[in-house]
Protein backbone atom coordinates (compact mmCIF):
# COMPACT_ATOMS: atom_id res chain seq x y z
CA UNK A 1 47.09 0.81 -66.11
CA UNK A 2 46.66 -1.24 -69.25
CA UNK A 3 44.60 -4.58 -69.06
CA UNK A 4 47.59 -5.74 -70.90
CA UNK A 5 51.54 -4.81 -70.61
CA UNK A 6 54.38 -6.64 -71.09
CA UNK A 7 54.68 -7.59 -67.49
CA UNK A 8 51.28 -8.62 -66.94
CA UNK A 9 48.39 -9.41 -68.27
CA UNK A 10 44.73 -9.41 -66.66
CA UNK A 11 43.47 -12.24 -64.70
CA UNK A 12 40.48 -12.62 -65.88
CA UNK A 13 40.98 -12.55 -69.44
CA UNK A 14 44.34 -15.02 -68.82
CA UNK A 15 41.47 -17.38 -67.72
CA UNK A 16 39.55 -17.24 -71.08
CA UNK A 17 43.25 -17.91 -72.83
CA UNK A 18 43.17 -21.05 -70.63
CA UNK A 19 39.38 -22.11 -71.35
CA UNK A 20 40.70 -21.23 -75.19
CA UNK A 21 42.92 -24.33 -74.39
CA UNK A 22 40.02 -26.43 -73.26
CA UNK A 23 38.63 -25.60 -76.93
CA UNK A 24 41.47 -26.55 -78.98
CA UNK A 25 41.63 -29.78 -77.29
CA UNK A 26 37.99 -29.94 -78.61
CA UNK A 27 39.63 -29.65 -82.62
CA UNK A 28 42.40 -31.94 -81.94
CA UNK A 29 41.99 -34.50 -83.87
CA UNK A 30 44.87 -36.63 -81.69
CA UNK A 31 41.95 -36.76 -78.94
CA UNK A 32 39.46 -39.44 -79.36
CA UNK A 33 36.24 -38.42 -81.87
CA UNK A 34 33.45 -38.74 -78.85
CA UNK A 35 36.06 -37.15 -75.89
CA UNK A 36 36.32 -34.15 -78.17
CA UNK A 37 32.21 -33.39 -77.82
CA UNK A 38 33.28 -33.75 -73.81
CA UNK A 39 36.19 -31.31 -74.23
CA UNK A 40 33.11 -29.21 -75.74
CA UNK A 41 31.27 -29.29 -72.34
CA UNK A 42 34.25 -28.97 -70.26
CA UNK A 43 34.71 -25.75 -71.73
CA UNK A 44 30.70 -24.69 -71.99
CA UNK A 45 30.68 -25.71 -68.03
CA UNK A 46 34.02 -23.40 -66.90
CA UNK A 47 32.33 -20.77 -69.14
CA UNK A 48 28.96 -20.75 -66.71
CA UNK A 49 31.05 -20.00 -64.19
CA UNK A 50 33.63 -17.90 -65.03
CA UNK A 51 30.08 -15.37 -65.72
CA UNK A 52 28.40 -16.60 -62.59
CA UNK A 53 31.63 -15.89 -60.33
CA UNK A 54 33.82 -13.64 -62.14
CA UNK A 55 32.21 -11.47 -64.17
CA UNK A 56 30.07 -11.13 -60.96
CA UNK A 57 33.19 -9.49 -59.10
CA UNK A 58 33.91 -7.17 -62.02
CA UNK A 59 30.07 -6.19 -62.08
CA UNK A 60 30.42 -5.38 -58.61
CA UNK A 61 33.30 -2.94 -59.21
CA UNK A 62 31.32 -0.84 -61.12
CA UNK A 63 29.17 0.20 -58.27
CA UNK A 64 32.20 1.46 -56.34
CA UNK A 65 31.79 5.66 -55.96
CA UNK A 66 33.75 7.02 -59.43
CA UNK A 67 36.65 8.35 -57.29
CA UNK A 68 37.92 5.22 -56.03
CA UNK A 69 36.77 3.29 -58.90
CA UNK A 70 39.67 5.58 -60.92
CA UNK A 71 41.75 4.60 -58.27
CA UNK A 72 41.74 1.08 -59.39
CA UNK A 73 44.07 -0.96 -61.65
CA UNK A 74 41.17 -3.01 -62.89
CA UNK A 75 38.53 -0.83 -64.95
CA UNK A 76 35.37 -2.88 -64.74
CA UNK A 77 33.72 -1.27 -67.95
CA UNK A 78 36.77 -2.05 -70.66
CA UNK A 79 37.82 -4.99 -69.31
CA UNK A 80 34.34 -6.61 -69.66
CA UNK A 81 34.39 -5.62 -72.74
CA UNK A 82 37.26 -7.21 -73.78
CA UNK A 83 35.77 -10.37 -71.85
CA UNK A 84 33.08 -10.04 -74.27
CA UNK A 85 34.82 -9.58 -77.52
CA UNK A 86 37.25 -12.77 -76.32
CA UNK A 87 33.79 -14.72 -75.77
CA UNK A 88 32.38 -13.84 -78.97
CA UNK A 89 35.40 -14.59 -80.70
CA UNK A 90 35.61 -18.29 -78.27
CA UNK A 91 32.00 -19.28 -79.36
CA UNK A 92 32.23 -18.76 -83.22
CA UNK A 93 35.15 -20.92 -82.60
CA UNK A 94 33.42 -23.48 -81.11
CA UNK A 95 30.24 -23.81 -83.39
CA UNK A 96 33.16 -23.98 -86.31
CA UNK A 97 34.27 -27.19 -84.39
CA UNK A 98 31.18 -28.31 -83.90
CA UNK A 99 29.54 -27.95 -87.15
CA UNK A 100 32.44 -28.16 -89.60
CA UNK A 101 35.05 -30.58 -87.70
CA UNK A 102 33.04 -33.01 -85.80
CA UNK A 103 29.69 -33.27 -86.69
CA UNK A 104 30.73 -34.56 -90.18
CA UNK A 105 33.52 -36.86 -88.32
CA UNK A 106 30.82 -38.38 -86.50
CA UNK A 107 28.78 -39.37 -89.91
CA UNK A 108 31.80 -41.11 -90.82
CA UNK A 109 31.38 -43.10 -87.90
CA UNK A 110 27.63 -43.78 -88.82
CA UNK A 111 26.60 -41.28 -85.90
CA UNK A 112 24.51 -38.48 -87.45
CA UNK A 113 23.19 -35.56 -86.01
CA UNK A 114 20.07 -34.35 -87.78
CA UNK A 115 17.70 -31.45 -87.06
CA UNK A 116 13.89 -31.86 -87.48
CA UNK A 117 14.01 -31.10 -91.10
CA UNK A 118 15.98 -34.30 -91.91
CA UNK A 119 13.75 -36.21 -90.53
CA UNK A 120 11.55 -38.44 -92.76
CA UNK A 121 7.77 -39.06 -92.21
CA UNK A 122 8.51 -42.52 -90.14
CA UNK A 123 10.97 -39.94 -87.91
CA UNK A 124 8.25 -37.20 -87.31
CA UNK A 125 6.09 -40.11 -86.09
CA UNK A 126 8.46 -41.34 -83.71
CA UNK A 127 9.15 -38.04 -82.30
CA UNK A 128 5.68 -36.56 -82.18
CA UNK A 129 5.22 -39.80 -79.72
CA UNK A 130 7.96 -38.52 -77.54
CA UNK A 131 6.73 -35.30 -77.64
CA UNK A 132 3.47 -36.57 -76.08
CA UNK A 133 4.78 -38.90 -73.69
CA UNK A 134 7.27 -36.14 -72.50
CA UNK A 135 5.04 -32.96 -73.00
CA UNK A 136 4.18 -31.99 -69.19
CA UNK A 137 8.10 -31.81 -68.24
CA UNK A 138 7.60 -28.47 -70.31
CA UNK A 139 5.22 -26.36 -69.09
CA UNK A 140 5.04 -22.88 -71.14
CA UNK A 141 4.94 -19.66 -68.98
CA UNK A 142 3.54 -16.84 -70.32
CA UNK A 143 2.63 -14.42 -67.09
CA UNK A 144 5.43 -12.28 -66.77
CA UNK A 145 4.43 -11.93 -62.82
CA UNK A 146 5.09 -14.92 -62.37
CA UNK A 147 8.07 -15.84 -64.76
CA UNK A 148 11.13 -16.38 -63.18
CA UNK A 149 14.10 -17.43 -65.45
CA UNK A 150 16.84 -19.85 -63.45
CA UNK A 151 20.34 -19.50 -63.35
CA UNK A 152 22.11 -22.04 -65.99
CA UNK A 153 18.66 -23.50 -67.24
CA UNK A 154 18.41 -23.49 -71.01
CA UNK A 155 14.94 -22.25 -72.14
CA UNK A 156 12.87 -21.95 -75.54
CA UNK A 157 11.63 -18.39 -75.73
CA UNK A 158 9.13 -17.18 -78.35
CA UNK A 159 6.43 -13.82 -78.98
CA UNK A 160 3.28 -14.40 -79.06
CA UNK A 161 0.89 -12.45 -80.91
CA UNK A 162 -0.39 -9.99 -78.42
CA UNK A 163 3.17 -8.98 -77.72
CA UNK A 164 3.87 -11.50 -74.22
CA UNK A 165 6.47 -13.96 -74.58
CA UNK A 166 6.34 -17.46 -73.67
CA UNK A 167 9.00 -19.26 -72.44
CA UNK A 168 9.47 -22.75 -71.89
CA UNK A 169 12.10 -24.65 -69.56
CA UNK A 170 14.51 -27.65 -71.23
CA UNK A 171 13.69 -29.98 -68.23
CA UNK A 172 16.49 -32.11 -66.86
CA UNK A 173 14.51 -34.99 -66.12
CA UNK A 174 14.88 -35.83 -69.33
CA UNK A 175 18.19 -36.63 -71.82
CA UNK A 176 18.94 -33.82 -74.11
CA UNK A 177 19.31 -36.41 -76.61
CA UNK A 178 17.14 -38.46 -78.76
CA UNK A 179 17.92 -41.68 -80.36
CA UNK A 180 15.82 -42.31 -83.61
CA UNK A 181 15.55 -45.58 -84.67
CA UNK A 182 17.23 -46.49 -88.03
CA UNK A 183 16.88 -49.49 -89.93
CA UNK A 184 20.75 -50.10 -90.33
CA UNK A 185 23.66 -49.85 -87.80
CA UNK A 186 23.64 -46.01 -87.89
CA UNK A 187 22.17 -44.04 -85.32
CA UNK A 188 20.79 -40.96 -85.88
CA UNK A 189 20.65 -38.54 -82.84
CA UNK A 190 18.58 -35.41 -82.56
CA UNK A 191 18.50 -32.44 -79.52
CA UNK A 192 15.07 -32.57 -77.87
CA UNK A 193 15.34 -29.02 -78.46
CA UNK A 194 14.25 -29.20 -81.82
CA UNK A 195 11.38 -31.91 -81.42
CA UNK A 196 10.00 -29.16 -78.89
CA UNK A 197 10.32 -25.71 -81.56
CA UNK A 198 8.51 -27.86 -84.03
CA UNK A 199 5.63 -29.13 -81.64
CA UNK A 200 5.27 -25.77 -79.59
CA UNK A 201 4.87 -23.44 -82.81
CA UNK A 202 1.91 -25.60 -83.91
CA UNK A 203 0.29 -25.33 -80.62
CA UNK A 204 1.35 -21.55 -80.66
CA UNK A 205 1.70 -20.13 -83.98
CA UNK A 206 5.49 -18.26 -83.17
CA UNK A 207 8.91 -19.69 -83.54
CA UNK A 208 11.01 -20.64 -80.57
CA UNK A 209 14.55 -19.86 -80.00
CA UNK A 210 17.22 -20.84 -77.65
CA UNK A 211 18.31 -18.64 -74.44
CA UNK A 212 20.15 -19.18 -70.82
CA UNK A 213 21.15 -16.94 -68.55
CA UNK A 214 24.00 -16.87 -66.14
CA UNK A 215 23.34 -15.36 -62.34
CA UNK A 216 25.24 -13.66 -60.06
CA UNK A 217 27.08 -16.64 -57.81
CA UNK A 218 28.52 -14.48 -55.03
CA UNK A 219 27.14 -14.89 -51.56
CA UNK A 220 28.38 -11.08 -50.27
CA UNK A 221 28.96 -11.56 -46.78
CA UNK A 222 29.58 -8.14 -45.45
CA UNK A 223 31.49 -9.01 -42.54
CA UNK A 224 32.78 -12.48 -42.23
CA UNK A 225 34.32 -11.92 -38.96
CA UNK A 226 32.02 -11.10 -36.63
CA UNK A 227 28.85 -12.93 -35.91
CA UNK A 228 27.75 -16.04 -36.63
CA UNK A 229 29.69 -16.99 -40.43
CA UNK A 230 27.60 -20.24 -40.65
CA UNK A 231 24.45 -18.78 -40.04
CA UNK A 232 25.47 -15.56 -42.41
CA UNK A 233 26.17 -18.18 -45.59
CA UNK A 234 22.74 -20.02 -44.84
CA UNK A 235 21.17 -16.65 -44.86
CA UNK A 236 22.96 -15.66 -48.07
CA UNK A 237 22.57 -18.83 -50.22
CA UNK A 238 18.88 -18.48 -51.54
CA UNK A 239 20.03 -14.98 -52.97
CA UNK A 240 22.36 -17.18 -55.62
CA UNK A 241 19.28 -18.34 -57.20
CA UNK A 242 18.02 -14.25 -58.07
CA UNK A 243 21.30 -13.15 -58.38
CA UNK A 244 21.79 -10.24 -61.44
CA UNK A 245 22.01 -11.20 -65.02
CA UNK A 246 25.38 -11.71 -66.05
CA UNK A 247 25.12 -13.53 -69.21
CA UNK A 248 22.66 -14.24 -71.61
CA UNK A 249 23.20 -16.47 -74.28
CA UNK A 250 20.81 -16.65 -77.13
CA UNK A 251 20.74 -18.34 -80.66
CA UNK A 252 21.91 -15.65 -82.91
CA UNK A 253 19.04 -15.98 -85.38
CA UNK A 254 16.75 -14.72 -82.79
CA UNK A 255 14.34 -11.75 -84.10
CA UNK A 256 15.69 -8.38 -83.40
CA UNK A 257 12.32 -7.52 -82.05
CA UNK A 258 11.76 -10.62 -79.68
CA UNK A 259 15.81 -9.48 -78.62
CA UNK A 260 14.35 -6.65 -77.66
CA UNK A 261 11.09 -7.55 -75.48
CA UNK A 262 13.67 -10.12 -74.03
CA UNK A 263 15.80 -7.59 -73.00
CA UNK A 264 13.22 -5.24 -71.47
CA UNK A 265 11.31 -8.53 -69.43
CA UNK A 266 15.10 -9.21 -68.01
CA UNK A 267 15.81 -6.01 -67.42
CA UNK A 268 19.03 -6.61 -69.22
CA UNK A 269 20.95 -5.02 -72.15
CA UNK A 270 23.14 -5.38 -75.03
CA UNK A 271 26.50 -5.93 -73.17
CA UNK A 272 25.01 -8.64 -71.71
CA UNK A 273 24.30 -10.72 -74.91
CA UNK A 274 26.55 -13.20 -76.24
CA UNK A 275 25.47 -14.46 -79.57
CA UNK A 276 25.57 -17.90 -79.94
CA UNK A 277 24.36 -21.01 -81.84
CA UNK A 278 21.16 -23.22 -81.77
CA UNK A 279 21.83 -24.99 -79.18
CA UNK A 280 23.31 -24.15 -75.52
CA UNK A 281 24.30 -26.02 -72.41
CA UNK A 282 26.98 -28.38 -74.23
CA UNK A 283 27.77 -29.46 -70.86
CA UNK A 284 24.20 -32.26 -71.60
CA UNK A 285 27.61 -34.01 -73.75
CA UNK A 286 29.00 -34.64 -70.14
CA UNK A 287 25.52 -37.40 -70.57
CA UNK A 288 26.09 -38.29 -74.84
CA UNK A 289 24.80 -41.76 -75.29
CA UNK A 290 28.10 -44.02 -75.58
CA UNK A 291 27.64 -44.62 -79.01
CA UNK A 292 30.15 -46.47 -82.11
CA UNK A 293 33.35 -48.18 -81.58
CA UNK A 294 35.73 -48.03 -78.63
CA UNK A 295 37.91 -45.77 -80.62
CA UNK A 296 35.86 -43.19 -80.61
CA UNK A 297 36.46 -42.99 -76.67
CA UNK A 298 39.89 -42.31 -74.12
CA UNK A 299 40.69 -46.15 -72.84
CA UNK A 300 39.00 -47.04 -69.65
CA UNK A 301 42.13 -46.51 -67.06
CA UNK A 302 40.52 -47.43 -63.53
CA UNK A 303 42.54 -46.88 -60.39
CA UNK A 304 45.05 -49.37 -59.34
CA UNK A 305 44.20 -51.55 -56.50
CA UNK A 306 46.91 -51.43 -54.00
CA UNK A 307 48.53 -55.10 -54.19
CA UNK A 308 49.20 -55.64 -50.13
CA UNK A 309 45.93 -53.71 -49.15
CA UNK A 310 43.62 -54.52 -51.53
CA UNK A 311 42.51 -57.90 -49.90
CA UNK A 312 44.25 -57.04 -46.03
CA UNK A 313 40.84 -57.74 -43.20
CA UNK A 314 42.69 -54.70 -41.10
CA UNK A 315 44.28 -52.14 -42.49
CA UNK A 316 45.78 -50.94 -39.25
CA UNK A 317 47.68 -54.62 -39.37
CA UNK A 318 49.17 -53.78 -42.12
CA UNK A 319 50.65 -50.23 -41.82
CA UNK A 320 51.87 -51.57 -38.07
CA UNK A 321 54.08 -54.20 -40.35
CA UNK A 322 55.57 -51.20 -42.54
CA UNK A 323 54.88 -48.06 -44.15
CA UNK A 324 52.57 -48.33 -47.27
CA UNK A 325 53.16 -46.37 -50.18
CA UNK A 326 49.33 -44.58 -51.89
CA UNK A 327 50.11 -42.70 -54.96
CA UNK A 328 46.62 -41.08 -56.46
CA UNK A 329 45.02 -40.74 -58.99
CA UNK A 330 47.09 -44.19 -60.05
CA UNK A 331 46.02 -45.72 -57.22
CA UNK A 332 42.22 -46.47 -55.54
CA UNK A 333 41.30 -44.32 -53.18
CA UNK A 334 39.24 -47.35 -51.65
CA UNK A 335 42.39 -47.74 -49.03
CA UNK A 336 41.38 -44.37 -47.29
CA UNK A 337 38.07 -44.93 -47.35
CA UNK A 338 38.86 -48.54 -45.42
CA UNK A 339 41.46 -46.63 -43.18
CA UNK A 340 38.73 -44.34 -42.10
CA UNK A 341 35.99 -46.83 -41.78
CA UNK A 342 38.20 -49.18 -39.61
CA UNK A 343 39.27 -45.97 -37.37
CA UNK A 344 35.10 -45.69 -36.73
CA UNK A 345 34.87 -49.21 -35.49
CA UNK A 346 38.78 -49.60 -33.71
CA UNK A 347 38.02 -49.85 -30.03
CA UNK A 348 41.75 -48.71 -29.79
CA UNK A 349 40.97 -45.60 -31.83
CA UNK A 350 39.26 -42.69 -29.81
CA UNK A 351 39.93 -39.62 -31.71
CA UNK A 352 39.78 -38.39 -35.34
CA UNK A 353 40.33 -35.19 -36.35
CA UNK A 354 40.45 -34.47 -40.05
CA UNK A 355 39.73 -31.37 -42.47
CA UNK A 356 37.11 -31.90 -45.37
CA UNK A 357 37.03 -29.50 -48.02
CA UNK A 358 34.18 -30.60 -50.87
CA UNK A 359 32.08 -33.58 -49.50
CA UNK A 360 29.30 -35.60 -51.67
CA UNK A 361 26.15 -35.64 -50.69
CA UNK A 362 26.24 -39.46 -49.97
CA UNK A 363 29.81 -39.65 -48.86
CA UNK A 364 31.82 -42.23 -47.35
CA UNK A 365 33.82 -40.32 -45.80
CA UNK A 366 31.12 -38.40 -43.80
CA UNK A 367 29.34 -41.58 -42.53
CA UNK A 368 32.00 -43.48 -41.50
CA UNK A 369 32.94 -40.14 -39.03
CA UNK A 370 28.91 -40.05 -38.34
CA UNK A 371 29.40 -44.01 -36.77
CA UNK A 372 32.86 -42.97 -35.09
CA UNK A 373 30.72 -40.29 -33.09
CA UNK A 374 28.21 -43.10 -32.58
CA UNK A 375 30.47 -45.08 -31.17
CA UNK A 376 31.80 -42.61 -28.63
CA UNK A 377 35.36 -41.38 -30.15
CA UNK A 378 36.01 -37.96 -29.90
CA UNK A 379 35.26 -36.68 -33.46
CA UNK A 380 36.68 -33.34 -34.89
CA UNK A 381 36.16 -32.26 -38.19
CA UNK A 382 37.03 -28.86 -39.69
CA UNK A 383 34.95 -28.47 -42.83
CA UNK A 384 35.02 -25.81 -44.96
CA UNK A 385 31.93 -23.90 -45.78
CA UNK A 386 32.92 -21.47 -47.78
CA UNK A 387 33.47 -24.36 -50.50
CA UNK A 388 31.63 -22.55 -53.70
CA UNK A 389 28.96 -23.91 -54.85
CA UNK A 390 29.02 -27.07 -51.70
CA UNK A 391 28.44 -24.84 -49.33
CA UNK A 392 24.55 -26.40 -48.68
CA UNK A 393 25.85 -30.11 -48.67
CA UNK A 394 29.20 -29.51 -46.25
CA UNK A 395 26.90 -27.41 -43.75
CA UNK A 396 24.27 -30.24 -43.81
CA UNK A 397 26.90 -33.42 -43.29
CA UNK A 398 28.74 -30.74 -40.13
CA UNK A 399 25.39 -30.55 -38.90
CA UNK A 400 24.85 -34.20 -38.82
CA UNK A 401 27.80 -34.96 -37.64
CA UNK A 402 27.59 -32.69 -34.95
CA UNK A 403 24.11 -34.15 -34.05
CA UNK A 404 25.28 -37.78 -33.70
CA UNK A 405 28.64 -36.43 -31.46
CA UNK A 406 26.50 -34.62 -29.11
């Protein structure tokens, strides 16, 4: 069956149609100038994981026997190809956005981008200072025994002379961003990533180029309903962080050679590359210094707070006098959050039961049923630990909460 007829058209490439979306909000220019660089990581973030989850299933197709692989509707080897050819097509797009639409938008808001050739001497100074203060956050690896490239981290990879690459890790314990000080109201904003290429190839004589990889995501649980399913996804979650390749992004000036030897130390190969700019992991824009006027930004619209329980010392009170009306995301959530907390303390209350799907790791929520078990009541909560990419967090607060019931 075609990928595409008139009565249907693939799933998977009907979700890059809807990240397409994401990126046109990104060149609207009704959509506030600093929001759009957000639209940009909105659709950089669905993109990890579309590869990590997705493209994982597809992979996994492929290693069906060829009989019952022909059997299928889906044919794993044209269809990511078309996934590929929509992505390449998706991330020309967005460097056109970024380069051409709103970086020079920006300057006309005195907020200017500049890479490390821009940079006057006073700059070079300033930066070479960072680079010092920050320079053990990036350690350079260069033993390929013991080089082991994470899932969604951006790197700097370069070839050294005697043929071994060296790659070094973007740490996130630091901003992507640098402000440079300017001697007007401008500010002038550079990516870390280029104050580290500069410093690294005069410590190691090679240029440095941009590359992240997406892994594998899936957990493959074999048999989910026999044995033990909690123990089966704590088993299974380390093998997310060595899952297969199943993207690689690199700049697309990198060296065909240094392509090559990155290819072969991955253990990777050319349908697995998608070309794309300088700079990766647009999702850092998610943490852009708020920067200009407050027209450059979406008007602050925080949640209504409920007008009879907003200020009421017992919530209970109140819904015994009449039915009260919650409408979210208008209103504050803060009312269920009190409703719960006063149902952990009510001596008249002495059962909850409640279902929890995706829960923080420092959530209200959870504690407030952790002190209702404290407190005797007969706590029951059904969480979900199949929740991707939560599953660690909700199997540590049902632990905890079991702990403090029995």
């Amino acid at each position: 069956m075609a990928l595409i007829t008139k009565k249907e058209y693939n799933r998977d490439l009907s979700w890059l149609r809807f990240n397409h979306r994401v990126l046109q909000e990104a060149a609207d220019d009704r959509n506030p100038l600093v929001e759009r660089l957000k639209f940009l990581a909105i659709f950089s973030s669905n993109l990890d994981e579309f590869f990590k989850v997705r493209v994982s299933e597809i992979r996994k197709i492929k290693e069906l026997d060829k009989p019952l692989r022909k059997k299928l509707i889906t044919k794993p080897n044209r269809l990511l190809a078309k996934i590929k050819t929509q992505v390449d097509l998706q991330q020309k797009e967005f460097g056109k956005i970024f380069y051409t639409i709103l970086l020079p938008a920006l300057e006309k808001e005195d907020i200017f981008f500049k890479n490390i050739h821009e940079l006057n001497d006073e700059d070079l100074a300033f930066a070479k200072a960072y680079y010092k203060k920050v320079k053990h956050l990036f350690e350079p690896m260069t033993d390929k025994a013991q080089t082991f490239i994470e899932n969604e981290a951006l790197y700097l990879v370069g070839h050294l002379k005697d043929d071994a690459l060296i790659w070094v890790k973007i740490s996130g314990n630091t901003s992507r961003f640098l402000e440079i000080p300017t001697s007007d109201k401008s500010s002038c904003i550079i990516f870390i990533d280029d104050i580290l290429k500069l410093h690294l190839k005069e410590e190691f004589q090679t240029d440095f180029y941009s590359i992240k990889i997406s892994r594998d995501a899936e957990l493959y649980i074999d048999n989910e309903y026999s044995g033990d399913l909690l123990e089966k996804i704590k088993e299974a979650l380390p093998n997310r962080i060595t899952g297969q390749v199943t993207r690689t992004l690199i700049d697309e000036l990198m060296p065909h050679k240094l392509l090559k030897a990155v290819e072969k130390e991955l253990d990777i190969n050319e349908t697995d590359i998608i070309k794309g700019g300088a700079y990766h992991n647009f999702k850092d824009f998610f943490g852009f210094p708020k920067l200009g006027n407050k027209n450059l930004y979406f008007k602050d619209l925080p949640p209504v707070k409920h007008k009879e329980l907003k200020s009421i010392e017992n919530i209970f009170k109140a819904i015994d006098e009449k039915d009260q009306l919650l409408c979210f995301p208008y209103d504050s959530y803060d009312s269920v959050l009190n409703f719960i907390e006063t149902a952990a303390v009510d001596p008249f209350v002495t059962s909850i039961k409640i279902t929890l799907y995706r829960v923080s790791n420092d959530s209200t929520v959870a504690q407030a049923l952790v002190k209702a078990a404290q407190n005797g009541k007969d706590v029951f909560v059904f969480i979900e630990t199949k929740a991707r990419f939560d599953e660690a967090n909700n199997i540590k607060w049902g632990k905890t909460i079991r702990r403090k019931w029995c």
